[in-house]
Protein backbone atom coordinates (compact mmCIF):
# COMPACT_ATOMS: atom_id res chain seq x y z
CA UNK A 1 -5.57 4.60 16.69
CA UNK A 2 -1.69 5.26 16.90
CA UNK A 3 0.09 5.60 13.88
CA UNK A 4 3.98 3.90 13.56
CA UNK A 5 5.89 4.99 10.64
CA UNK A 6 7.98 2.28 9.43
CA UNK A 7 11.68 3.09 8.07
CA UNK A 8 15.00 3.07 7.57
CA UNK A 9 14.74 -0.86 7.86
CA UNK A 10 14.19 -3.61 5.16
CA UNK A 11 12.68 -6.05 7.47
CA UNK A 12 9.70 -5.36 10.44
CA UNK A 13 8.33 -8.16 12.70
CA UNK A 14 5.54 -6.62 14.79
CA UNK A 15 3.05 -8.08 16.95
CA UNK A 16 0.35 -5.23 17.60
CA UNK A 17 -1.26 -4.82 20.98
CA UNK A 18 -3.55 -2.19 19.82
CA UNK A 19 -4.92 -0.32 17.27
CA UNK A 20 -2.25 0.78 14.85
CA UNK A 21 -1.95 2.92 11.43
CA UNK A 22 1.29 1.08 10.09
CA UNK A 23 3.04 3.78 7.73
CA UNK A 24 5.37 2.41 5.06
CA UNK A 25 6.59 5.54 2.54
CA UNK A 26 8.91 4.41 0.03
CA UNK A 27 12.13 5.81 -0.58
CA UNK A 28 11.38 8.13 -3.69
CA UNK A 29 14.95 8.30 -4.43
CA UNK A 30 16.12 4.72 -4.06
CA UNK A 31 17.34 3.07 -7.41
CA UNK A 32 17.25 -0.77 -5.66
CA UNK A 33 14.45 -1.14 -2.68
CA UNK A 34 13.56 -3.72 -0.20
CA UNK A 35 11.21 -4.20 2.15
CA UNK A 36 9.19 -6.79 4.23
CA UNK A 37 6.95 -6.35 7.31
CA UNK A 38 5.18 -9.05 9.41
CA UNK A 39 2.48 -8.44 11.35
CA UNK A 40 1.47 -11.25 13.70
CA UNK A 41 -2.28 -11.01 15.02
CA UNK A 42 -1.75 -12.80 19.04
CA UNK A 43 -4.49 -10.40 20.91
CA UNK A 44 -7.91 -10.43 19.91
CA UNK A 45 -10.41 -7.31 19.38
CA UNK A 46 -6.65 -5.33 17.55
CA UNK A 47 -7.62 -3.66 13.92
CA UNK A 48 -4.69 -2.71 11.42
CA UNK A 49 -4.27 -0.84 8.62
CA UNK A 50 -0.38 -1.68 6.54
CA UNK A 51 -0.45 1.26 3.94
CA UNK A 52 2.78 1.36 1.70
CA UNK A 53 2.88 4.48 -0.49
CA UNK A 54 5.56 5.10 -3.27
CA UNK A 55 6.17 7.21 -6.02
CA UNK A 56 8.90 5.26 -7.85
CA UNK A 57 11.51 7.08 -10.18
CA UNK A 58 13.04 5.71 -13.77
CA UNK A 59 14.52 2.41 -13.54
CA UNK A 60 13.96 1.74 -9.45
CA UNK A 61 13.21 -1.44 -8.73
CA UNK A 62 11.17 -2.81 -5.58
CA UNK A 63 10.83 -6.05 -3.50
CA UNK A 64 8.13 -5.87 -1.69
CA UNK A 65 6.49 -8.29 1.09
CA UNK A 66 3.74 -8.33 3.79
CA UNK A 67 2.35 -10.77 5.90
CA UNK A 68 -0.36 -10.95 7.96
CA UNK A 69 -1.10 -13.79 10.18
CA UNK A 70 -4.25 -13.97 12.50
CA UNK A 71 -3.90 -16.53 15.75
CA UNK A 72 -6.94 -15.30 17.60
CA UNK A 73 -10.24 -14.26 16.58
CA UNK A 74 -11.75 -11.00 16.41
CA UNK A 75 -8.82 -9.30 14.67
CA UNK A 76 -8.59 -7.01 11.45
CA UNK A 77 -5.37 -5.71 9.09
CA UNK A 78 -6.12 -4.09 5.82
CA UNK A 79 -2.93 -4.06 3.96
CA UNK A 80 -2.74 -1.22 1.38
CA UNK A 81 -0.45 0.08 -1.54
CA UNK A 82 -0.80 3.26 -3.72
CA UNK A 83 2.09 3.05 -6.06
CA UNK A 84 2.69 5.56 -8.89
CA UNK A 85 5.58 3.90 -11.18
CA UNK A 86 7.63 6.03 -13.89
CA UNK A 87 9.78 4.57 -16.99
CA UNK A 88 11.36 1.32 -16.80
CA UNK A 89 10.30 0.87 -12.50
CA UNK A 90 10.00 -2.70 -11.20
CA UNK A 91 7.60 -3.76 -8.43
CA UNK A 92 7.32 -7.14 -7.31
CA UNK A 93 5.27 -7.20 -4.66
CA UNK A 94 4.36 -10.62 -2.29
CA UNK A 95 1.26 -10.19 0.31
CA UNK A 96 0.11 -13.32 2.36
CA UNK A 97 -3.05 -13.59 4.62
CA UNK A 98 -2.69 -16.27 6.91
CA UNK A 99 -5.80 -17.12 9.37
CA UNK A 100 -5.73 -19.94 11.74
CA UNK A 101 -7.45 -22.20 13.28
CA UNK A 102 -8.71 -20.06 15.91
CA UNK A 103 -9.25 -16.90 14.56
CA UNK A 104 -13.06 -16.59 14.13
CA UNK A 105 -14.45 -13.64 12.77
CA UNK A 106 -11.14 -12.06 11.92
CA UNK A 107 -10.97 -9.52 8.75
CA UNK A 108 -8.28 -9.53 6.61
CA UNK A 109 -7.82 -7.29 2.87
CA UNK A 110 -4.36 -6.69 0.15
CA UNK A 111 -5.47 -3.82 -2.11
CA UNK A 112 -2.63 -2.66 -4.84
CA UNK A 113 -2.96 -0.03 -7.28
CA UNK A 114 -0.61 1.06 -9.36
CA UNK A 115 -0.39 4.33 -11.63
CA UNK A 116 1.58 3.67 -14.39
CA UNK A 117 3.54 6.69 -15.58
CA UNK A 118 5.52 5.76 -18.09
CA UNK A 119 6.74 2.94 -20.21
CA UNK A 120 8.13 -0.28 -20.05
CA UNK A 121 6.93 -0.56 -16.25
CA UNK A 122 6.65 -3.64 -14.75
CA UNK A 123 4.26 -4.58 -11.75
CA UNK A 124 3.78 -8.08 -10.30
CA UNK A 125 1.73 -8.56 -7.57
CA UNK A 126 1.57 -12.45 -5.71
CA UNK A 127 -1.16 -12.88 -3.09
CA UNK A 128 -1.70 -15.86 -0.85
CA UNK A 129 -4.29 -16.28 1.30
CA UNK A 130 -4.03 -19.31 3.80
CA UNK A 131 -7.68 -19.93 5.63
CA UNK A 132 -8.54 -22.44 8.19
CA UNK A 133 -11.38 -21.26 9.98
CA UNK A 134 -14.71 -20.43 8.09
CA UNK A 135 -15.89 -17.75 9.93
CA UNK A 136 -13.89 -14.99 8.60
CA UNK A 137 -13.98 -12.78 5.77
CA UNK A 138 -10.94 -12.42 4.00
CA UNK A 139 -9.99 -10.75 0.11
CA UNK A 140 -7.39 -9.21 -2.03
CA UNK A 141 -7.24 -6.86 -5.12
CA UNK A 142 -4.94 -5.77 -7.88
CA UNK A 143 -5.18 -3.51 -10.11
CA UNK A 144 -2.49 -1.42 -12.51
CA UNK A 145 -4.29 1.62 -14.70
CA UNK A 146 -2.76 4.67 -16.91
CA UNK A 147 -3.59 7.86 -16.52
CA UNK A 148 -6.81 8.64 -18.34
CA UNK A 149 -6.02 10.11 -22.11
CA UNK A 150 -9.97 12.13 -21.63
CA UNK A 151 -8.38 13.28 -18.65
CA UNK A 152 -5.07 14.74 -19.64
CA UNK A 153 -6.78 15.90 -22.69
CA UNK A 154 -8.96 18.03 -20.76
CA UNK A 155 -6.06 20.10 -18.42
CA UNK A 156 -3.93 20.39 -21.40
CA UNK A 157 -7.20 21.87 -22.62
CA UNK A 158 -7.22 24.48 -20.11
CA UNK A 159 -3.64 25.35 -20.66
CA UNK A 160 -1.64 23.20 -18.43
CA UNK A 161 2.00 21.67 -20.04
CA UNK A 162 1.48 17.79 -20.42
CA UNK A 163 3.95 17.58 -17.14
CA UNK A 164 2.10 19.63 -15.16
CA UNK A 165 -1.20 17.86 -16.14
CA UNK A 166 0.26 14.56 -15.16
CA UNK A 167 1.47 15.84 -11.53
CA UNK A 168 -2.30 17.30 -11.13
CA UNK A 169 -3.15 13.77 -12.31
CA UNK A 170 -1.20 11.84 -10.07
CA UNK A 171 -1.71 13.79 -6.79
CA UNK A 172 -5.48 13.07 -7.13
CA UNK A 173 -4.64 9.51 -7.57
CA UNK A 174 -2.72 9.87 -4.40
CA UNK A 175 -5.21 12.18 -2.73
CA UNK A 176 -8.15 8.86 -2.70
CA UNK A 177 -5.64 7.54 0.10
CA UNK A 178 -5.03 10.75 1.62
CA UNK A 179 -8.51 11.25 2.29
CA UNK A 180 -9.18 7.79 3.82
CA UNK A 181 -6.96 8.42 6.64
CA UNK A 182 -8.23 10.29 9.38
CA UNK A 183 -5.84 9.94 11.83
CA UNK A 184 -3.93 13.69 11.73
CA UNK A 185 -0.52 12.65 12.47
CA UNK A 186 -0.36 9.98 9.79
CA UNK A 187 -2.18 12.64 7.07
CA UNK A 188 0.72 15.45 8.12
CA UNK A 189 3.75 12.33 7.06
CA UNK A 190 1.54 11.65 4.16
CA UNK A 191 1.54 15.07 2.90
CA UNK A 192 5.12 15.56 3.71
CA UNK A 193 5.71 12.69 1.68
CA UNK A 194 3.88 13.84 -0.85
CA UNK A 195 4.56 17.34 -1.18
């Protein structure tokens, strides 16, 4: 699988010929962020993964879109986000499936999760999935969660500052993802990204 970091752009259009890690990383310093990346599914037996990753600072604010849209059969995409939001961040975030006609036993999953950070943190997520074959199996998933109280409790316990507890906290939310990719040059931007 070849991995494709996407960047420095606000708008992709791709049509994959083959098997592709698609690498968004969010601009951890960007007050006002945009970004929207189509993936167009024309050659059967070609499996995707989208996987947007962002730690978002105070008061950013996001647009976020994917599409995925499945022509022939036997394709896959798994579209992705691992978002850790601080005070008063903004993430809108749009995510269509669209399978046609044609596109027997095609696979296609949205997963968000979101780490809320701090307070007054907004997080909408909007998917839409468009089926017309019933062959297929297709899904999506949202979820937005705090970090655990029992948790922080604990490593403040064992004499860790509250901040430094939280960073320990986060990077293990972050490390689920980390450890789902196996494809070394996409873990080495990851942890660059990261780090």
């Amino acid at each position: 699988m070849q991995t494709v970091l996407l960047e420095n752009q606000e708008s992709f259009i791709l049509e994959p010929e083959q098997d592709t890690l698609y690498l968004v990383l969010l601009d951890k310093e960007a007050d006002l962020g945009k970004i929207k990346v189509d993936l167009s599914f024309n050659k059967s037996e070609v499996n995707c993964r989208l996987l947007f990753l962002g730690r978002l600072k105070s008061k950013s604010n996001w647009q976020i879109e994917s599409n995925s849209r499945h022509f022939v059969p036997k394709t896959s995409c798994l579209t992705e986000f691992y978002l850790s939001q601080a005070d008063e961040s903004r993430v809108d975030y749009f995510g269509q499936i669209y399978i046609g006609q044609k596109a027997s036993q095609t696979k296609s999953f949205l997963k968000e999760q979101s780490l809320v950070l701090g307070k007054a943190v907004f997080n909408r997520s909007r998917p839409i999935l468009e089926i017309f074959n019933n062959k297929v199996k297709a899904s999506h998933s949202a979820s937005s969660s705090r970090i655990s109280e029992t948790d922080l409790f604990y490593l403040m316990s064992r004499g860790f500052e509250k901040n430094e507890a939280e960073k320990i906290l986060e990077e293990a939310f972050f490390n689920k993802v980390f450890d789902s990719v196996k494809v070394e040059e996409a873990r080495e931007l990851i942890k660059g990204y990261l780090c």
